[in-house]
C-alpha atoms as a PDB file:
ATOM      1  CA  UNK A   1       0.000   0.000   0.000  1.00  0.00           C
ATOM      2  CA  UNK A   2       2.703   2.068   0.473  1.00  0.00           C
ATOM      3  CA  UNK A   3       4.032   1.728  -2.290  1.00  0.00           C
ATOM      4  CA  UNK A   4       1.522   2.848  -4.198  1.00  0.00           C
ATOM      5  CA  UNK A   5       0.915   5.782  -2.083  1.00  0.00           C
ATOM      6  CA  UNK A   6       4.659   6.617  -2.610  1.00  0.00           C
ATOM      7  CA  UNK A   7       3.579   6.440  -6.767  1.00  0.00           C
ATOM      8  CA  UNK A   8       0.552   8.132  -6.761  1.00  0.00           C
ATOM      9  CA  UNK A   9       2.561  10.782  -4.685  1.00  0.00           C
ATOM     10  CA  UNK A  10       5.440  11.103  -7.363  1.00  0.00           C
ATOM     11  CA  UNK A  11       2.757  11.238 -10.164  1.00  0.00           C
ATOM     12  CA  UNK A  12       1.133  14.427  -8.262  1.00  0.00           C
ATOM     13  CA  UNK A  13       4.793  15.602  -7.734  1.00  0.00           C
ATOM     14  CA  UNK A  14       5.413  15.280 -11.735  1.00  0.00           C
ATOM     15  CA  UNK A  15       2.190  16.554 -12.576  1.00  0.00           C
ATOM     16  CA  UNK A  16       2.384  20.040 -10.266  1.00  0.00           C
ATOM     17  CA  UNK A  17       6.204  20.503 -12.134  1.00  0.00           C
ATOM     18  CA  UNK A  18       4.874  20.380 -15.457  1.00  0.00           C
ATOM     19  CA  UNK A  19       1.922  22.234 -14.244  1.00  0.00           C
ATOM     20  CA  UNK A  20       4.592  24.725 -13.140  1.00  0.00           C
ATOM     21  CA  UNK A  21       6.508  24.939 -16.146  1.00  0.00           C
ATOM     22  CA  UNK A  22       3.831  25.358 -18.017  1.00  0.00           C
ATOM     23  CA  UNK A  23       2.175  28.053 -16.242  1.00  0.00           C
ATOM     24  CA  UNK A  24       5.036  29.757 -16.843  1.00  0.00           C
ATOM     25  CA  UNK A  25       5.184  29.347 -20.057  1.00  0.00           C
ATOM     26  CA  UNK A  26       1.494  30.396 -19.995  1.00  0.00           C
ATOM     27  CA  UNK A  27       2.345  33.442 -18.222  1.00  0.00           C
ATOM     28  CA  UNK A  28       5.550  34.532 -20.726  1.00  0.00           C
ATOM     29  CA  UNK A  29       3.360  34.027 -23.611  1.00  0.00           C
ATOM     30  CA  UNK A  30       0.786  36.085 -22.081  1.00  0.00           C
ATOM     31  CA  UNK A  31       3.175  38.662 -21.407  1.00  0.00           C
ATOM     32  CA  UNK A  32       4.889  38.714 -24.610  1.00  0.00           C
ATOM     33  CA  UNK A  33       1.680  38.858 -26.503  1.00  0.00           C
ATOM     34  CA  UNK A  34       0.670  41.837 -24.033  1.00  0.00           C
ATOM     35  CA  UNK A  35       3.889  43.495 -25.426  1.00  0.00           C
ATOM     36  CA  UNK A  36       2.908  42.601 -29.129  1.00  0.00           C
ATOM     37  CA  UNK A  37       0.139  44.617 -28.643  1.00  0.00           C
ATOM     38  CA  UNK A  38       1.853  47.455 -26.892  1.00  0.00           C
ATOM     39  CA  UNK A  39       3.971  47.531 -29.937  1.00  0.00           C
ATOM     40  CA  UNK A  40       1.442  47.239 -32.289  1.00  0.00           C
ATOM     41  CA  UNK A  41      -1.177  49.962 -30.768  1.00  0.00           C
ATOM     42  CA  UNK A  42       0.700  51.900 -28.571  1.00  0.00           C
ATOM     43  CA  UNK A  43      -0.200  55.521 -28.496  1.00  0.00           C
ATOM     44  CA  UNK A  44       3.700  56.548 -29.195  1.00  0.00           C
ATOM     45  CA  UNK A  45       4.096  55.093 -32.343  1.00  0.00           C
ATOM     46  CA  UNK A  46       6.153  55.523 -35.554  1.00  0.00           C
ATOM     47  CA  UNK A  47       4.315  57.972 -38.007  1.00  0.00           C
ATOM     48  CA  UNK A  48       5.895  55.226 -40.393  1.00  0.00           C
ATOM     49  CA  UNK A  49       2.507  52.521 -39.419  1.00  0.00           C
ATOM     50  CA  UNK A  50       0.290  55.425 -39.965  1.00  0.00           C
ATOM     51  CA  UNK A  51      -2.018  54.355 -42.471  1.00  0.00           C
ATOM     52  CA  UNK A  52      -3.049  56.791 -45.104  1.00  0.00           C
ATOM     53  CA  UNK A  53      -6.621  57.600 -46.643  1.00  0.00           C
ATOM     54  CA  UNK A  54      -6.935  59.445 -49.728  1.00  0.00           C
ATOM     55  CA  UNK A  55     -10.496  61.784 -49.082  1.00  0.00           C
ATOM     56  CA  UNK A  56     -11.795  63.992 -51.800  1.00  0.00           C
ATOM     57  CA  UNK A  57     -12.513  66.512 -49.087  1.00  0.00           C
ATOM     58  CA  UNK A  58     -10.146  66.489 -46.992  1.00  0.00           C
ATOM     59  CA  UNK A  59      -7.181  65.087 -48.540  1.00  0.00           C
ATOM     60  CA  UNK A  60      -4.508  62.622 -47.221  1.00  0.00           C
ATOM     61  CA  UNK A  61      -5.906  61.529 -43.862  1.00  0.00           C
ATOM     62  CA  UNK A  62      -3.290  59.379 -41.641  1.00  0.00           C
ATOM     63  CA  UNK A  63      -5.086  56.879 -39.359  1.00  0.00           C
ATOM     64  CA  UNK A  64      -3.730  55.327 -36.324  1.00  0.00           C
ATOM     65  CA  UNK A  65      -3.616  51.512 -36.587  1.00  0.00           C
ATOM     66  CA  UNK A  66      -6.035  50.439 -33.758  1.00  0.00           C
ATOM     67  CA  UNK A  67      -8.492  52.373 -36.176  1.00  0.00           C
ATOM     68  CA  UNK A  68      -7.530  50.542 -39.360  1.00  0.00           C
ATOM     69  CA  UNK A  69      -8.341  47.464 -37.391  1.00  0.00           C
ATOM     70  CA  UNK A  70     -11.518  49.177 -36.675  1.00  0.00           C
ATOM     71  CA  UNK A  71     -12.069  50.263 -40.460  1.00  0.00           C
ATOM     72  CA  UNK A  72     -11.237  46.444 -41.546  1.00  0.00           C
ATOM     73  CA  UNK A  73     -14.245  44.708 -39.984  1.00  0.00           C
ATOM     74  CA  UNK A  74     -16.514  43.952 -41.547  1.00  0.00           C
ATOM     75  CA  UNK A  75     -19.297  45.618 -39.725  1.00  0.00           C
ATOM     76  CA  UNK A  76     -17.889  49.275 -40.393  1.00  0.00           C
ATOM     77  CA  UNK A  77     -17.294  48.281 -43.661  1.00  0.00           C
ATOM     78  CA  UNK A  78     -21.140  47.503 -44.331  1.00  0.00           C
ATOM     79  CA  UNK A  79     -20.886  51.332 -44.079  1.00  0.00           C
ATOM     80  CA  UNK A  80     -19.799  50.902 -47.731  1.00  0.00           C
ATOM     81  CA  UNK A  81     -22.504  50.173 -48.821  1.00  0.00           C
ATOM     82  CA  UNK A  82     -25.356  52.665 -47.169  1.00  0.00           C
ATOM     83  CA  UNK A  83     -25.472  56.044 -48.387  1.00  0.00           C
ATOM     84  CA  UNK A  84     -25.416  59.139 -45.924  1.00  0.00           C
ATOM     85  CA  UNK A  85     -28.427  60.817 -47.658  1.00  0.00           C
ATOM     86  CA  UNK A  86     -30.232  58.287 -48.013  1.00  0.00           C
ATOM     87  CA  UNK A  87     -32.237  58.326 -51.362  1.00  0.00           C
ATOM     88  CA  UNK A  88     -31.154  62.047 -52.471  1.00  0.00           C
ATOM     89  CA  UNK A  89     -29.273  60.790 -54.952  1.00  0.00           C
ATOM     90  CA  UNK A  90     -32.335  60.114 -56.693  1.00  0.00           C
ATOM     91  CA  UNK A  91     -32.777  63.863 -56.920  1.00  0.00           C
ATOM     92  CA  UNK A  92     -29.352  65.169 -56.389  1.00  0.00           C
ATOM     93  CA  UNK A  93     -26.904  62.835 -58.567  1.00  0.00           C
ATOM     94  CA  UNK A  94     -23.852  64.418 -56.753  1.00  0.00           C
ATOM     95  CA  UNK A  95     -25.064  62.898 -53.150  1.00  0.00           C
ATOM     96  CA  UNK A  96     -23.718  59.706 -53.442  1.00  0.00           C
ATOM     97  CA  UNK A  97     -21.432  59.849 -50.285  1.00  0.00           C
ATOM     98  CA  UNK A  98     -21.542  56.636 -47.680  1.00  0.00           C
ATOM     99  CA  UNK A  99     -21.513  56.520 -44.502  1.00  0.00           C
ATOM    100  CA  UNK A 100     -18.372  54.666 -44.900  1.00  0.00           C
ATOM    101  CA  UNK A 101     -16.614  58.038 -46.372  1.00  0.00           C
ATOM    102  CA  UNK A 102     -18.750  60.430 -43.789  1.00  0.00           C
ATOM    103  CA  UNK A 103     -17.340  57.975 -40.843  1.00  0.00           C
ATOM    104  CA  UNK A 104     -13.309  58.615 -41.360  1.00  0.00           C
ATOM    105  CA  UNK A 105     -14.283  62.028 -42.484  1.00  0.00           C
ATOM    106  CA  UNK A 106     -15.706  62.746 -39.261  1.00  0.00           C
ATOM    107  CA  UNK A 107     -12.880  60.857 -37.041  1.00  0.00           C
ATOM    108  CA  UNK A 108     -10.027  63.180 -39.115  1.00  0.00           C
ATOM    109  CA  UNK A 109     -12.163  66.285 -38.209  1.00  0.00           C
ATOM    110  CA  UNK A 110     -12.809  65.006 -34.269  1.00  0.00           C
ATOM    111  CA  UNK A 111      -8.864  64.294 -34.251  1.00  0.00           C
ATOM    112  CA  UNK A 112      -8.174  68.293 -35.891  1.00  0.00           C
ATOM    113  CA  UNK A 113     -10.973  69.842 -32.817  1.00  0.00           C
ATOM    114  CA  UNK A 114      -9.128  67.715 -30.232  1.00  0.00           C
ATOM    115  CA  UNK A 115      -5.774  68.925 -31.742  1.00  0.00           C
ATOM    116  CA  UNK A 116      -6.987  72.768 -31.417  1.00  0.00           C
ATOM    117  CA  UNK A 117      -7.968  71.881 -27.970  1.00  0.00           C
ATOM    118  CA  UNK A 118      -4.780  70.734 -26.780  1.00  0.00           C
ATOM    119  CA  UNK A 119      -2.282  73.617 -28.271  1.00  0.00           C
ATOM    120  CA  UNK A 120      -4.954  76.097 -27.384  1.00  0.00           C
ATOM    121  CA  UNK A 121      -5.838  74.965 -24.005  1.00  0.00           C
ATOM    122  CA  UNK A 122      -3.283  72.874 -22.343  1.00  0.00           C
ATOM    123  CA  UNK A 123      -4.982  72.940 -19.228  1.00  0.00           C
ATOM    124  CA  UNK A 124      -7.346  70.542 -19.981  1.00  0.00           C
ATOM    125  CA  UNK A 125      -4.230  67.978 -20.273  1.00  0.00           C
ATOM    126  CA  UNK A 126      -5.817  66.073 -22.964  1.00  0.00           C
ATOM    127  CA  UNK A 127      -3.742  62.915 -23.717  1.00  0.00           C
ATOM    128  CA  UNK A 128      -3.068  61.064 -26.404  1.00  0.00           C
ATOM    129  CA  UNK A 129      -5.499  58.151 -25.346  1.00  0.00           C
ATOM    130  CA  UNK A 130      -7.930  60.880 -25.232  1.00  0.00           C
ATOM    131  CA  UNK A 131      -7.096  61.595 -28.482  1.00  0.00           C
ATOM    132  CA  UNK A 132      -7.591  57.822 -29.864  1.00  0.00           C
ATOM    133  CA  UNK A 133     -10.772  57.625 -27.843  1.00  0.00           C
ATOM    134  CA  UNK A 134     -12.461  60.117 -29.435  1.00  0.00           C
ATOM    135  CA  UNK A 135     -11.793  59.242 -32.838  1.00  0.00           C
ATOM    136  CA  UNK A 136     -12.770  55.858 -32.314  1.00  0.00           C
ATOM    137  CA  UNK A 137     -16.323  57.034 -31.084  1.00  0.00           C
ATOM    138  CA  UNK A 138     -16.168  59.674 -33.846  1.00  0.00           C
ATOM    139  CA  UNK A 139     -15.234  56.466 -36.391  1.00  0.00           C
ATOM    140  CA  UNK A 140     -18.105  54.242 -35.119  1.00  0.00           C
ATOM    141  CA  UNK A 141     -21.070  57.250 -34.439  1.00  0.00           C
ATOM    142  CA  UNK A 142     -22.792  55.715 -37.831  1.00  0.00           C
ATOM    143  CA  UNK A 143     -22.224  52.042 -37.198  1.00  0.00           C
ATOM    144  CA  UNK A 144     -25.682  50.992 -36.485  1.00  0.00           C
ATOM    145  CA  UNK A 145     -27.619  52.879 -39.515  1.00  0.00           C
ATOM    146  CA  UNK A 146     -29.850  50.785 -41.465  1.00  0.00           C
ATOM    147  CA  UNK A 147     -30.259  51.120 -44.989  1.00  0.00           C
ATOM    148  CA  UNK A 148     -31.565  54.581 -46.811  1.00  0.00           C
ATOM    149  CA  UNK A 149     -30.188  56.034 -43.469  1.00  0.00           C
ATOM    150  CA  UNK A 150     -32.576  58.313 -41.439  1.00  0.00           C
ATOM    151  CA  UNK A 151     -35.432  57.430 -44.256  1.00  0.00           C
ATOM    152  CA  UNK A 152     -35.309  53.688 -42.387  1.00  0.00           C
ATOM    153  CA  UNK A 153     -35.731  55.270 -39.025  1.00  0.00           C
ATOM    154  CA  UNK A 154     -38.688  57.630 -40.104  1.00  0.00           C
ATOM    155  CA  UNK A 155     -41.081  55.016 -41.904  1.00  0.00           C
ATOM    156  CA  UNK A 156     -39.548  51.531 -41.179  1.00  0.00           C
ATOM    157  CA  UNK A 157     -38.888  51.492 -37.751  1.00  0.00           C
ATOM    158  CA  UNK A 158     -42.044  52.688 -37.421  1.00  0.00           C
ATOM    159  CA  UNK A 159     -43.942  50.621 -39.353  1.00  0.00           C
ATOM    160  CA  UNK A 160     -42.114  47.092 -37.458  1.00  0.00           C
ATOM    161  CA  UNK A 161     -42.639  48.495 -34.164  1.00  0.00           C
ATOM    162  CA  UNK A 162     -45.288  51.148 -34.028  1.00  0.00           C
ATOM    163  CA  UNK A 163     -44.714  54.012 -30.914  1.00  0.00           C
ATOM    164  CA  UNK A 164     -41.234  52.917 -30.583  1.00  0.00           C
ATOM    165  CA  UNK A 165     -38.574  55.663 -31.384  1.00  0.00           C
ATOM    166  CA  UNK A 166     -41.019  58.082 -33.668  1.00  0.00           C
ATOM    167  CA  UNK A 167     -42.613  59.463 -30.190  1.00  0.00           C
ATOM    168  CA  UNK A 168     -39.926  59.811 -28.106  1.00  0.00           C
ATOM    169  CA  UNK A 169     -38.267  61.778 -31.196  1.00  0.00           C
ATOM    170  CA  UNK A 170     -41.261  63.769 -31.622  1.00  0.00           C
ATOM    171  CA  UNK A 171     -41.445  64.352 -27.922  1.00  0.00           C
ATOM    172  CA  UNK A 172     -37.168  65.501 -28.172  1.00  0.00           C
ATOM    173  CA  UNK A 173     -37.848  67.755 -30.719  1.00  0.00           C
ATOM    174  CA  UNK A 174     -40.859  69.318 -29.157  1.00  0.00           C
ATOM    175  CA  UNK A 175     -39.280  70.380 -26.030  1.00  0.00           C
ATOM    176  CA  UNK A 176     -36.125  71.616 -27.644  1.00  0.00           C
ATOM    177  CA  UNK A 177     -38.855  73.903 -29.738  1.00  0.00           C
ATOM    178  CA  UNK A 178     -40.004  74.651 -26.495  1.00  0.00           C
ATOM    179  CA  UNK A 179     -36.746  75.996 -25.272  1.00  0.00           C
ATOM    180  CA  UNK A 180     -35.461  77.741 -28.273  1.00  0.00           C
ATOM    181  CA  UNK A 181     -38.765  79.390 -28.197  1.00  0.00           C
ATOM    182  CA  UNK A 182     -38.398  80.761 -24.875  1.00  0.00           C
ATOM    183  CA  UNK A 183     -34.767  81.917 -25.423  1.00  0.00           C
ATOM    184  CA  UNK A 184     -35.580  83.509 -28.490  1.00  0.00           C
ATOM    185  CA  UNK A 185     -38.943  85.428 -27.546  1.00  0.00           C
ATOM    186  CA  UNK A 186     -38.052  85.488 -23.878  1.00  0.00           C
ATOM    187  CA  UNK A 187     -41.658  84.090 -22.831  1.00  0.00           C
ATOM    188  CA  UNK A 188     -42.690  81.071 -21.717  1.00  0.00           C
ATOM    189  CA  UNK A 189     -45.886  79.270 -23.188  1.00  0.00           C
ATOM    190  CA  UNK A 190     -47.283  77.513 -20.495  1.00  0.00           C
ATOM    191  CA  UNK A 191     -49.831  75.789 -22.521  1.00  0.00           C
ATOM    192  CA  UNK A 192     -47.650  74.117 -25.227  1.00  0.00           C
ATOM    193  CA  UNK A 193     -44.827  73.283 -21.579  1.00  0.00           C
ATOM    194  CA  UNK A 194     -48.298  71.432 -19.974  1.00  0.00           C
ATOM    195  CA  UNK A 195     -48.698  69.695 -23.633  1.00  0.00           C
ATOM    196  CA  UNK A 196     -44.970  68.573 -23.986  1.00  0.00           C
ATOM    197  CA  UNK A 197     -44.885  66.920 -20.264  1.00  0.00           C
END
């Protein structure tokens, strides 16, 4: 009986070494692949892994890399494919612009304000993960558009699920009336502020 204790005992001692080596293996990998990634997105990078955009409006537009990765899935890139007017370029052939365009347009132009922000205003200590954070919700702002943009939210949605977003739109827009009425006129309209509550 001993005996076999004394084996099973060695077997547990064999197994918890190459348990141990291999947790630390584990745990180098882990680390080293945590460094790959430092490397790869780190917010002091080469300008050389800069990717560049060509866009009609506002030229050569460098992107960091974490964003490429964003731009390459495919879920922005069924942005592509949706038009940011909708169907106005039924009317207006020179409205063909996606979303897909509108999207890195709008992530260069969040990345110039934040820019002005910082020299202009250094108190605010605005960092340069601040920086990538704000292009990357500027980047993504459109992601979730259907198809014929806003013209899928006004008679779609609608349509599928009836009192949904229409009326709480509706609702938004009234009370902003409300209170660019009052600043404007300096009076308040009690009956239309009872009506919008």
């Amino acid at each position: 009986m001993s005996e076999n204790t004394t084996d099973v005992e060695d077997i547990l001692c064999d197994i918890k070494r190459l348990y141990k080596q291999h947790e630390e293996k584990r745990k180098t990998q882990i680390a080293e692949n945590l460094q790959n990634v430092i490397q790869i997105y780190s917010l002091d990078f080469s300008k050389d892994i800069m990717k560049i955009f060509n866009d009609p409006i506002h030229g050569q537009i460098e992107m960091h890399p974490l964003l490429v990765k964003i731009i390459d899935t495919p879920q922005f890139q069924r942005l592509r494919h949706i038009k940011q007017l909708g169907t106005k370029y039924l009317v207006f052939p020179g409205a063909t612009h996606t979303r897909f365009e509108h999207s890195i347009g709008v992530a260069y132009l969040a990345e110039c304000l934040l820019r002005s922000l910082h020299d202009n205003q250094p108190k605010l200590n605005i960092t340069k993960q601040d920086f990538l954070c704000v292009q990357i919700a500027a980047l993504c702002h459109d992601m979730g558009h259907g198809p014929f943009s806003h013209l899928f939210d006004g008679m779609f949605i609608p349509e599928v699920r009836p009192g949904s977003s229409s009326e709480a739109r509706e609702s938004l827009c009234q009370h902003v009336s409300l209170h660019e009425k009052e600043e404007w006129t300096g009076q308040r309209d009690e009956t239309l502020w009872t009506k919008s509550r």
